[in-house]
PDB file of N, CA and C in Angstrom:
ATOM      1  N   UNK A   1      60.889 155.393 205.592  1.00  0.00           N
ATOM      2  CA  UNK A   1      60.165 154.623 206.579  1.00  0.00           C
ATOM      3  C   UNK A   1      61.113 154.092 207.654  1.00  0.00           C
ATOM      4  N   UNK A   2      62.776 153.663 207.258  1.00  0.00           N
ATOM      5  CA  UNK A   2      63.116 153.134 207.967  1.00  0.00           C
ATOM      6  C   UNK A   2      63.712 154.018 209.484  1.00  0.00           C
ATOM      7  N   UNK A   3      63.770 155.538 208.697  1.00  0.00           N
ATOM      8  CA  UNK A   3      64.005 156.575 209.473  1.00  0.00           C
ATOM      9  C   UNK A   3      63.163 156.959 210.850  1.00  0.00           C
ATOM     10  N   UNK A   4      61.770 156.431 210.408  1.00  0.00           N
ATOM     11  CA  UNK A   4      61.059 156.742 211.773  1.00  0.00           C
ATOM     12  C   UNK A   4      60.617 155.557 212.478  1.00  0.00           C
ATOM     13  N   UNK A   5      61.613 154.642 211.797  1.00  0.00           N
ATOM     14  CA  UNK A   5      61.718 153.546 212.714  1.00  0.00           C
ATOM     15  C   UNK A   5      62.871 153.549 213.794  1.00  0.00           C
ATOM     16  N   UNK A   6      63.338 153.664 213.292  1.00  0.00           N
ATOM     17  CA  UNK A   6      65.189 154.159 214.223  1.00  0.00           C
ATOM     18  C   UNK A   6      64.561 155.392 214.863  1.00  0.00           C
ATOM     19  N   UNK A   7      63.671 156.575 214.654  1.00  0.00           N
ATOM     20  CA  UNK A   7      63.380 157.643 215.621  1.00  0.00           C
ATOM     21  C   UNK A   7      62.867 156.619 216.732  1.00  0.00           C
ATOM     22  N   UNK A   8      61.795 156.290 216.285  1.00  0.00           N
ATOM     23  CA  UNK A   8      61.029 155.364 217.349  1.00  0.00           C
ATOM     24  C   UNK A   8      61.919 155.083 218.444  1.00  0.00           C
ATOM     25  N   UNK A   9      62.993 153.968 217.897  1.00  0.00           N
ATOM     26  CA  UNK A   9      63.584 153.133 218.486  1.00  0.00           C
ATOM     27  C   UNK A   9      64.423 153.823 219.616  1.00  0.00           C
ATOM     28  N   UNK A  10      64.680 155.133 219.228  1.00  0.00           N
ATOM     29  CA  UNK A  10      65.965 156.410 219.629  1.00  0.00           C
ATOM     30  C   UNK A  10      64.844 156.594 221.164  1.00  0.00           C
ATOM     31  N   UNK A  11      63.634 156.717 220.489  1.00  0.00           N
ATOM     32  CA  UNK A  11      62.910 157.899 221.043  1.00  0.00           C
ATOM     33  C   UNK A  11      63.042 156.532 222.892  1.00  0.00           C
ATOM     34  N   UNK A  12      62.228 155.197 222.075  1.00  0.00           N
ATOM     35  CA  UNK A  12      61.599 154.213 223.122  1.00  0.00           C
ATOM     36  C   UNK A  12      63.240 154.205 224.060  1.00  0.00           C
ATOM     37  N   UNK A  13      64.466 153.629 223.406  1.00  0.00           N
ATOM     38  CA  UNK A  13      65.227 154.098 224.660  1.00  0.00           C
ATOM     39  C   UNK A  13      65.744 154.915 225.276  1.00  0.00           C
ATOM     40  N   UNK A  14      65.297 156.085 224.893  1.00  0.00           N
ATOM     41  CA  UNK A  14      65.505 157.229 225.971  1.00  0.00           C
ATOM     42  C   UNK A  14      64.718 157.447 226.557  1.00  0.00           C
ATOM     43  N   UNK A  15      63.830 156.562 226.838  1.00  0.00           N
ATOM     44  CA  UNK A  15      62.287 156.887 227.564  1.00  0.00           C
ATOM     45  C   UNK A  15      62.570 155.722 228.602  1.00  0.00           C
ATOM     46  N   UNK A  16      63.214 154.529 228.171  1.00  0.00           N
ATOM     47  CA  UNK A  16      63.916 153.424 229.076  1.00  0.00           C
ATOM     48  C   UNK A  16      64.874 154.199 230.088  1.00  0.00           C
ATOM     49  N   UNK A  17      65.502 154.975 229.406  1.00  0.00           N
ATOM     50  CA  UNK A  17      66.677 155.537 230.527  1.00  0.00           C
ATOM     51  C   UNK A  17      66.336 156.495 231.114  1.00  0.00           C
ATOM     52  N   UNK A  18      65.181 157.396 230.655  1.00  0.00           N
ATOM     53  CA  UNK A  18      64.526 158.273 231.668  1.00  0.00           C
ATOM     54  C   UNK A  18      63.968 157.758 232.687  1.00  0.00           C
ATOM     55  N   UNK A  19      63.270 156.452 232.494  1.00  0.00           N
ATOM     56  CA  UNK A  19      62.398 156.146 233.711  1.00  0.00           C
ATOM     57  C   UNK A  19      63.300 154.968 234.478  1.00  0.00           C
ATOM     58  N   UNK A  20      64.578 154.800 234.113  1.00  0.00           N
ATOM     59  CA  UNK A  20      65.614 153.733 235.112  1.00  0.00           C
ATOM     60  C   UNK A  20      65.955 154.653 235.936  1.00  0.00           C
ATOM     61  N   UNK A  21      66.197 155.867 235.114  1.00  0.00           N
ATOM     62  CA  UNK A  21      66.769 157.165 235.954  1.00  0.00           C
ATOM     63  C   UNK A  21      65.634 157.976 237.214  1.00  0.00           C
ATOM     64  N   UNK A  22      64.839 157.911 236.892  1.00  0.00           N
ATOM     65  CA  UNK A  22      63.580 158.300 238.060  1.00  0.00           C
ATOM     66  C   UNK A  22      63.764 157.463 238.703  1.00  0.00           C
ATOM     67  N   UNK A  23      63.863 155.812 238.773  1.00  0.00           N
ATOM     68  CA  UNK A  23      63.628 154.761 239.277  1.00  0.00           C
ATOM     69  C   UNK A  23      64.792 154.487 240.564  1.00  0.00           C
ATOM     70  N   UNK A  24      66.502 155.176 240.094  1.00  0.00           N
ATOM     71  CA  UNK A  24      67.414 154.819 241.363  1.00  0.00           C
ATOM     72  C   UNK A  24      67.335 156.601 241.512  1.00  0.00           C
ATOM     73  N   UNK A  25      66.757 157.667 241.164  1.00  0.00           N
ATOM     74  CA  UNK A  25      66.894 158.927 241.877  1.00  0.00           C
ATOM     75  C   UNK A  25      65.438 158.430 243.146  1.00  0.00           C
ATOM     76  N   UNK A  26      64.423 157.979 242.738  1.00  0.00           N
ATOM     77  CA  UNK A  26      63.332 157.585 243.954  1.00  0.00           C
ATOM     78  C   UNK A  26      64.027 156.356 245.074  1.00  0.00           C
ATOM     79  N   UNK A  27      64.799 155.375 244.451  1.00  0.00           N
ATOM     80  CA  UNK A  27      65.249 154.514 245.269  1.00  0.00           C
ATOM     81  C   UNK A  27      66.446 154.908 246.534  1.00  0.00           C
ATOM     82  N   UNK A  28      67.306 155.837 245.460  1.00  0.00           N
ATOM     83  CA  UNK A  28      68.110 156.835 246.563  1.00  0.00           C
ATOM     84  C   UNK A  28      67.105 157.896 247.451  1.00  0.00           C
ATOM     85  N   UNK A  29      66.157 158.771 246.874  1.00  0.00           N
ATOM     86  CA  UNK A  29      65.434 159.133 247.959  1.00  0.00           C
ATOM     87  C   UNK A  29      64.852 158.712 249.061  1.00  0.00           C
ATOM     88  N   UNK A  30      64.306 157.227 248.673  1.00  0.00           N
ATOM     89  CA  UNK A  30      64.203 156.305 249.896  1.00  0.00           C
ATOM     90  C   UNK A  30      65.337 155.809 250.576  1.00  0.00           C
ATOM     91  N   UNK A  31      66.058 155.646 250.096  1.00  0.00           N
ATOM     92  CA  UNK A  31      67.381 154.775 251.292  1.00  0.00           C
ATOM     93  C   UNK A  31      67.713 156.014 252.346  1.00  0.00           C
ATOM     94  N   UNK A  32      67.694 156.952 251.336  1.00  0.00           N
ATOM     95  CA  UNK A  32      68.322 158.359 252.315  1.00  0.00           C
ATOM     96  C   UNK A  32      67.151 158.829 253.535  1.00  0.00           C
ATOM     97  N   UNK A  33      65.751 158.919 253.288  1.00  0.00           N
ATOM     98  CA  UNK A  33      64.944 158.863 253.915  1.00  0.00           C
ATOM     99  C   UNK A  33      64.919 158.028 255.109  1.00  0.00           C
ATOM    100  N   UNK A  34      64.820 156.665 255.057  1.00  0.00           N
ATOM    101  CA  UNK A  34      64.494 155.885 256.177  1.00  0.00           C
ATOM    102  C   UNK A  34      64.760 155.932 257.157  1.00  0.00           C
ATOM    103  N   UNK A  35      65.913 155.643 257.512  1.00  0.00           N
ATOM    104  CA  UNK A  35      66.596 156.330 259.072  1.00  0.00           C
ATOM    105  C   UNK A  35      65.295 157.165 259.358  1.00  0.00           C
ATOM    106  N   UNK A  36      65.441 158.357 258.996  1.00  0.00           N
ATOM    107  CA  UNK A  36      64.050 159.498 259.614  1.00  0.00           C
ATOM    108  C   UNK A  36      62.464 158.616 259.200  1.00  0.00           C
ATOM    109  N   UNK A  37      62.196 158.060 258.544  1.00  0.00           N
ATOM    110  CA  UNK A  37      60.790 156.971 258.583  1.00  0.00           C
ATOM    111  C   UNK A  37      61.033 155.752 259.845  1.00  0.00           C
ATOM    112  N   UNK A  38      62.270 155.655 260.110  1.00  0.00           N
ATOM    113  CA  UNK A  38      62.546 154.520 261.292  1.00  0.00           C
ATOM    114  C   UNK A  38      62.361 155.273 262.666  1.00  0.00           C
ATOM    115  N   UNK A  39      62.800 156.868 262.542  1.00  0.00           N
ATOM    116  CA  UNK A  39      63.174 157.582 263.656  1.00  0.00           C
ATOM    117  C   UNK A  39      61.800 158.189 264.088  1.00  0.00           C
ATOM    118  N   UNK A  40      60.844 158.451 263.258  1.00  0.00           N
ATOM    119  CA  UNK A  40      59.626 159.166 263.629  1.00  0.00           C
ATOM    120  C   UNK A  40      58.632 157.780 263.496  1.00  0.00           C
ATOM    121  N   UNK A  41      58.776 156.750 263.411  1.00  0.00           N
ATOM    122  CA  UNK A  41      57.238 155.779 263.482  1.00  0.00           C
ATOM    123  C   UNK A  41      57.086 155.489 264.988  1.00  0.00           C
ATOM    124  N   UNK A  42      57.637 155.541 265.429  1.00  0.00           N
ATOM    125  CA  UNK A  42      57.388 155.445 267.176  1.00  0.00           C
ATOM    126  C   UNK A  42      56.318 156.573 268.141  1.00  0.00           C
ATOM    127  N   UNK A  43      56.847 157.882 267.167  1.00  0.00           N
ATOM    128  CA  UNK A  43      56.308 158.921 267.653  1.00  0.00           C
ATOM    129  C   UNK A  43      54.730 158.583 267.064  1.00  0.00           C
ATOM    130  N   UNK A  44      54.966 158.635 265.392  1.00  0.00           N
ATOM    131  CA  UNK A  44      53.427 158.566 264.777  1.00  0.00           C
ATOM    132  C   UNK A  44      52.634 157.075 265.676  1.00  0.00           C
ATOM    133  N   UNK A  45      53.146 156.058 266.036  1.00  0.00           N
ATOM    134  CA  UNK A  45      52.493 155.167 266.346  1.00  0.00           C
ATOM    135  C   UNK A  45      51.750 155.951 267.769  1.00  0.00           C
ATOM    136  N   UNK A  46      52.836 156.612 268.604  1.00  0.00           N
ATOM    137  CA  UNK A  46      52.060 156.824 269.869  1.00  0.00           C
ATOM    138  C   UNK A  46      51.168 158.083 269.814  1.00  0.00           C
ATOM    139  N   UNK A  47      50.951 159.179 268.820  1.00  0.00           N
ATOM    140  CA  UNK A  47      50.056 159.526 268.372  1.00  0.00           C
ATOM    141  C   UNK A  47      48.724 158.998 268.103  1.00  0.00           C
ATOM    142  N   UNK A  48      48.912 157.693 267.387  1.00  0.00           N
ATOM    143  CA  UNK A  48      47.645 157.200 266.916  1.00  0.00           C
ATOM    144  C   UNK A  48      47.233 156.278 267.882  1.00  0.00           C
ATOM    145  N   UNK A  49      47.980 155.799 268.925  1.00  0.00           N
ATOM    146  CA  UNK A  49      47.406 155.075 270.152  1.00  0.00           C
ATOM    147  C   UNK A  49      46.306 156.290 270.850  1.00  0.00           C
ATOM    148  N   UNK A  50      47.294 157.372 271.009  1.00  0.00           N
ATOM    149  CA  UNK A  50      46.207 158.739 272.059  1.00  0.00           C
ATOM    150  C   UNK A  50      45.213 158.847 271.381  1.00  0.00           C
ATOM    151  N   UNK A  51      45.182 158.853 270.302  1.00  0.00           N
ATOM    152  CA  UNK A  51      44.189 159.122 269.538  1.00  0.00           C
ATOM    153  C   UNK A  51      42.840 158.411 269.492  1.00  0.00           C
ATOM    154  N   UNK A  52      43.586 156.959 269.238  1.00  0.00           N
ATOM    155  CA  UNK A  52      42.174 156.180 269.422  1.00  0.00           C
ATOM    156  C   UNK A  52      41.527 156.192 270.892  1.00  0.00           C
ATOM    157  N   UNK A  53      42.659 156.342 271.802  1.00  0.00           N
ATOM    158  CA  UNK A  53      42.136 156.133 273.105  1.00  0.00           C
ATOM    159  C   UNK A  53      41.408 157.609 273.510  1.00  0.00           C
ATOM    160  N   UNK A  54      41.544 158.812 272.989  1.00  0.00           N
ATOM    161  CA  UNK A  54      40.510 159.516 272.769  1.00  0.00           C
ATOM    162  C   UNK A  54      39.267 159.516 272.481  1.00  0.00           C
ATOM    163  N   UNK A  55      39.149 158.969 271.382  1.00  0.00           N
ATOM    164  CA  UNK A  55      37.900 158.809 270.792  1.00  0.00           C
ATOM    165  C   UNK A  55      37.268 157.741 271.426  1.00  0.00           C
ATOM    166  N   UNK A  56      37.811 156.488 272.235  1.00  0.00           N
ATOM    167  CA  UNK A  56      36.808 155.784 272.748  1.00  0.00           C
ATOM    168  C   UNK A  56      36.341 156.461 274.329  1.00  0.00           C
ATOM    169  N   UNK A  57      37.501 157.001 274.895  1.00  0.00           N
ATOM    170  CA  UNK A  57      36.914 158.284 276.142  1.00  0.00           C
ATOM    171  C   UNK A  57      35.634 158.770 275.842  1.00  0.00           C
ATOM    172  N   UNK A  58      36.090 159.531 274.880  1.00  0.00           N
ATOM    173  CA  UNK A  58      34.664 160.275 274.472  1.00  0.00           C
ATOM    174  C   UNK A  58      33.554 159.502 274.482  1.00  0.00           C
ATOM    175  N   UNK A  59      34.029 158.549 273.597  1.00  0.00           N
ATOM    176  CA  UNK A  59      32.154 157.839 273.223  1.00  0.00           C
ATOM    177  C   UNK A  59      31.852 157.369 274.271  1.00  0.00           C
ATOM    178  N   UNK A  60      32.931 156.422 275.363  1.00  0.00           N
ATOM    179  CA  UNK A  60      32.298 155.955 276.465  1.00  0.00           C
ATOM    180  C   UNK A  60      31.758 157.244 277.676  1.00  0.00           C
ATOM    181  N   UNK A  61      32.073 158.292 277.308  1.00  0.00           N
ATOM    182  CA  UNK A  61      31.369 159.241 278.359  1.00  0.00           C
ATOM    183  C   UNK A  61      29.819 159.417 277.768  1.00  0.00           C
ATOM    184  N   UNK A  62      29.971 159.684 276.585  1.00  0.00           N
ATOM    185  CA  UNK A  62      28.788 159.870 275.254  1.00  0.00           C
ATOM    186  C   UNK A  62      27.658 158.777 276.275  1.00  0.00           C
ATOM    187  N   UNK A  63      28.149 157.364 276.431  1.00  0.00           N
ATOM    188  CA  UNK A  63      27.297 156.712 276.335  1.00  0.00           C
ATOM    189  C   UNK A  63      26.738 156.666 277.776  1.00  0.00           C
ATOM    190  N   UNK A  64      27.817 156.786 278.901  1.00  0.00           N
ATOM    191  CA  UNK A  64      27.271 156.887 280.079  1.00  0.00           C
ATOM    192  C   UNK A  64      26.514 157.999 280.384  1.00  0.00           C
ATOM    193  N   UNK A  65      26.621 159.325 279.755  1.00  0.00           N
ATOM    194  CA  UNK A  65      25.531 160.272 280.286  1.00  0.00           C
ATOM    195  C   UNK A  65      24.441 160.216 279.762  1.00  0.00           C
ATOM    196  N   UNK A  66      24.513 159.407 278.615  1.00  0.00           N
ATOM    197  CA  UNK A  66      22.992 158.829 277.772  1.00  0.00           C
ATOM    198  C   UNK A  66      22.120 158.008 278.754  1.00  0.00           C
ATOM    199  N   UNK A  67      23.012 156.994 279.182  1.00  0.00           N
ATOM    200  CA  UNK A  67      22.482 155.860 280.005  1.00  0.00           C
ATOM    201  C   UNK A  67      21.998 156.594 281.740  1.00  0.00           C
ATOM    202  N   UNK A  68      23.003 157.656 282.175  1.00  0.00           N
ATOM    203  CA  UNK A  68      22.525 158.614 283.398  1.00  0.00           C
ATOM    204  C   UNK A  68      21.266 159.334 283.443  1.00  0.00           C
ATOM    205  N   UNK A  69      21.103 159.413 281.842  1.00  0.00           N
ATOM    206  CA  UNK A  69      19.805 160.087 281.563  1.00  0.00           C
ATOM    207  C   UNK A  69      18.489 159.546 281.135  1.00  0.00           C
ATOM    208  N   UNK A  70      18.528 158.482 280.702  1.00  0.00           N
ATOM    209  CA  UNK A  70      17.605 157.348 280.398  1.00  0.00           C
ATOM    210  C   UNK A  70      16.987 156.499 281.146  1.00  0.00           C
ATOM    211  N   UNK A  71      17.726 156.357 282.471  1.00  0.00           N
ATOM    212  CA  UNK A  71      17.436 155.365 283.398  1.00  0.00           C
ATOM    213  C   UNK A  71      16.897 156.278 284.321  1.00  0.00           C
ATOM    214  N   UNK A  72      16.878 157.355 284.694  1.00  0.00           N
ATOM    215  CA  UNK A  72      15.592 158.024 285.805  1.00  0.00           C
ATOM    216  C   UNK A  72      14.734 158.184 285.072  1.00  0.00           C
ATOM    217  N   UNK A  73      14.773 158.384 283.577  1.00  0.00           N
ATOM    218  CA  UNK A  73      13.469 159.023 282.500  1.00  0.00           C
ATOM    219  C   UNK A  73      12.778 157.615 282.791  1.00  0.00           C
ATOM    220  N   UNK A  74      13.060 156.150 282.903  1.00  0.00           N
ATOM    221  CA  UNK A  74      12.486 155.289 282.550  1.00  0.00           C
ATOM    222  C   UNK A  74      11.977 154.986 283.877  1.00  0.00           C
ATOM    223  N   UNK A  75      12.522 155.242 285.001  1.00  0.00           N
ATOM    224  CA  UNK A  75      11.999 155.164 286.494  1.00  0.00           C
ATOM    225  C   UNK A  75      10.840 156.134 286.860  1.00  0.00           C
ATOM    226  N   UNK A  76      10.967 157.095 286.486  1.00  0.00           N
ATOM    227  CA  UNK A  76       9.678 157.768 286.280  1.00  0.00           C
ATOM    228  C   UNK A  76       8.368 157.636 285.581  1.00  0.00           C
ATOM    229  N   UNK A  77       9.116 157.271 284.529  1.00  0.00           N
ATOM    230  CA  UNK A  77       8.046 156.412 283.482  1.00  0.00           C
ATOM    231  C   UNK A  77       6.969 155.396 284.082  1.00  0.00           C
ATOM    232  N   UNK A  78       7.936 154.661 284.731  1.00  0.00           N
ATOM    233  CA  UNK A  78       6.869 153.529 285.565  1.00  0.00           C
ATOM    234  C   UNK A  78       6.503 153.476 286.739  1.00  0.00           C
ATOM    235  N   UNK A  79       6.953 154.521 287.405  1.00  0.00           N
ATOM    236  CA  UNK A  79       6.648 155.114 288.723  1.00  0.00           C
ATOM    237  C   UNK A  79       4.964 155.865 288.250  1.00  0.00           C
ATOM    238  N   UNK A  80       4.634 156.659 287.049  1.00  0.00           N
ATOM    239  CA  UNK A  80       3.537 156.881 286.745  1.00  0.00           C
ATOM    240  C   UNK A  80       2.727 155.971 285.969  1.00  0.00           C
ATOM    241  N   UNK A  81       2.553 155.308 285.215  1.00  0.00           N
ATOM    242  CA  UNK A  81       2.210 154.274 284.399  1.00  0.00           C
ATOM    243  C   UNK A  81       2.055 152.868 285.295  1.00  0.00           C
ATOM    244  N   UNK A  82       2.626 153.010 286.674  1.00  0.00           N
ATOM    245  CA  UNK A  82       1.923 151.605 287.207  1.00  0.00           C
ATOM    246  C   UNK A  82       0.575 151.473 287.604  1.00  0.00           C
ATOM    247  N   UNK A  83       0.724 153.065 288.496  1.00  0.00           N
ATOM    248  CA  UNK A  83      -0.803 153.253 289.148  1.00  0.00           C
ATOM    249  C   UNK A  83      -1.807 153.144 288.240  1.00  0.00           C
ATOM    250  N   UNK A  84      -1.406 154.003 287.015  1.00  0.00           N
ATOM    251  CA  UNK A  84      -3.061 154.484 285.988  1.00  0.00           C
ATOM    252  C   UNK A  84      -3.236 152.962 285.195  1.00  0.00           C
ATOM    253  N   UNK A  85      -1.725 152.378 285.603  1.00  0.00           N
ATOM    254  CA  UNK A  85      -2.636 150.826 284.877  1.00  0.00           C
ATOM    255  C   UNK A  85      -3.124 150.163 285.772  1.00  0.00           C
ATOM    256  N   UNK A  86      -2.856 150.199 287.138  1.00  0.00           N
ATOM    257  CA  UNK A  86      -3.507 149.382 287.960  1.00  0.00           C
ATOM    258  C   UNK A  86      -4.951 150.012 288.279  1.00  0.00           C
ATOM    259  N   UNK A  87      -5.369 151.218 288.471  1.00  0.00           N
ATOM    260  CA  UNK A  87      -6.665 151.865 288.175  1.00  0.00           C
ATOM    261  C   UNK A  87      -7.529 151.427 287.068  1.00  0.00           C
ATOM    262  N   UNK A  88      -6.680 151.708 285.811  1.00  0.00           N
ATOM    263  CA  UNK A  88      -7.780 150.819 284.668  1.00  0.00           C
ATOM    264  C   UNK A  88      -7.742 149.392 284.574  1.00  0.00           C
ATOM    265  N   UNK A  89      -7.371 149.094 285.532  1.00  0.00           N
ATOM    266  CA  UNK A  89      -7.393 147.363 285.070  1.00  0.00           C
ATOM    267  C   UNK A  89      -8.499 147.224 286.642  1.00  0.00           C
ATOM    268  N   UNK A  90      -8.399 147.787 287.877  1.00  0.00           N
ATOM    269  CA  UNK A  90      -9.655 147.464 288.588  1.00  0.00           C
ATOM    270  C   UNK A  90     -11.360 148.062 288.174  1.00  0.00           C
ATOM    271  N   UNK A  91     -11.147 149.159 286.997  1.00  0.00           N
ATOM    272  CA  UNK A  91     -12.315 149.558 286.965  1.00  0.00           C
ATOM    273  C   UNK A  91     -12.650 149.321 285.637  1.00  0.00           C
TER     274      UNK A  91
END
């Protein structure tokens, strides 16, 4: 019994030193990284500025040719609908 207690024990710290060891091989991958995460966020930021300012272009065109198109439909609308109400309302 006491044997697969000491495995255990063998097993749990080499499982400690495997994952300290993932832990400064990821921490060195990051230190080594950054510089280039410092060097490209400027670029990604001004990407995602064009970007949004794209998408509100768009919608604000979206909305003005909606509104170009709605507002003679509705001038017409009551350009016919005044007379036939003023007809049924004298007779």
């Amino acid at each position: 019994m006491f044997e697969l207690l000491a495995l255990l024990a063998v097993v749990a710290i080499a499982g400690m030193v495997m994952l300290a060891a993932v832990f400064a091989v990821k921490l060195a991958v990051n230190l080594v990284f950054l510089p280039f995460k410092l060097l490209f966020f400027p670029i990604v930021a001004i990407v995602a500025i064009v970007k949004v300012a794209f998408i509100v272009a768009v919608g604000v065109t979206i909305a003005g040719v909606a509104i170009a198109i709605i507002i003679p439909l509705i001038v017409v609308a009551l350009v016919l609908a005044v007379p036939i109400a003023l007809i049924t309302a004298l007779t």
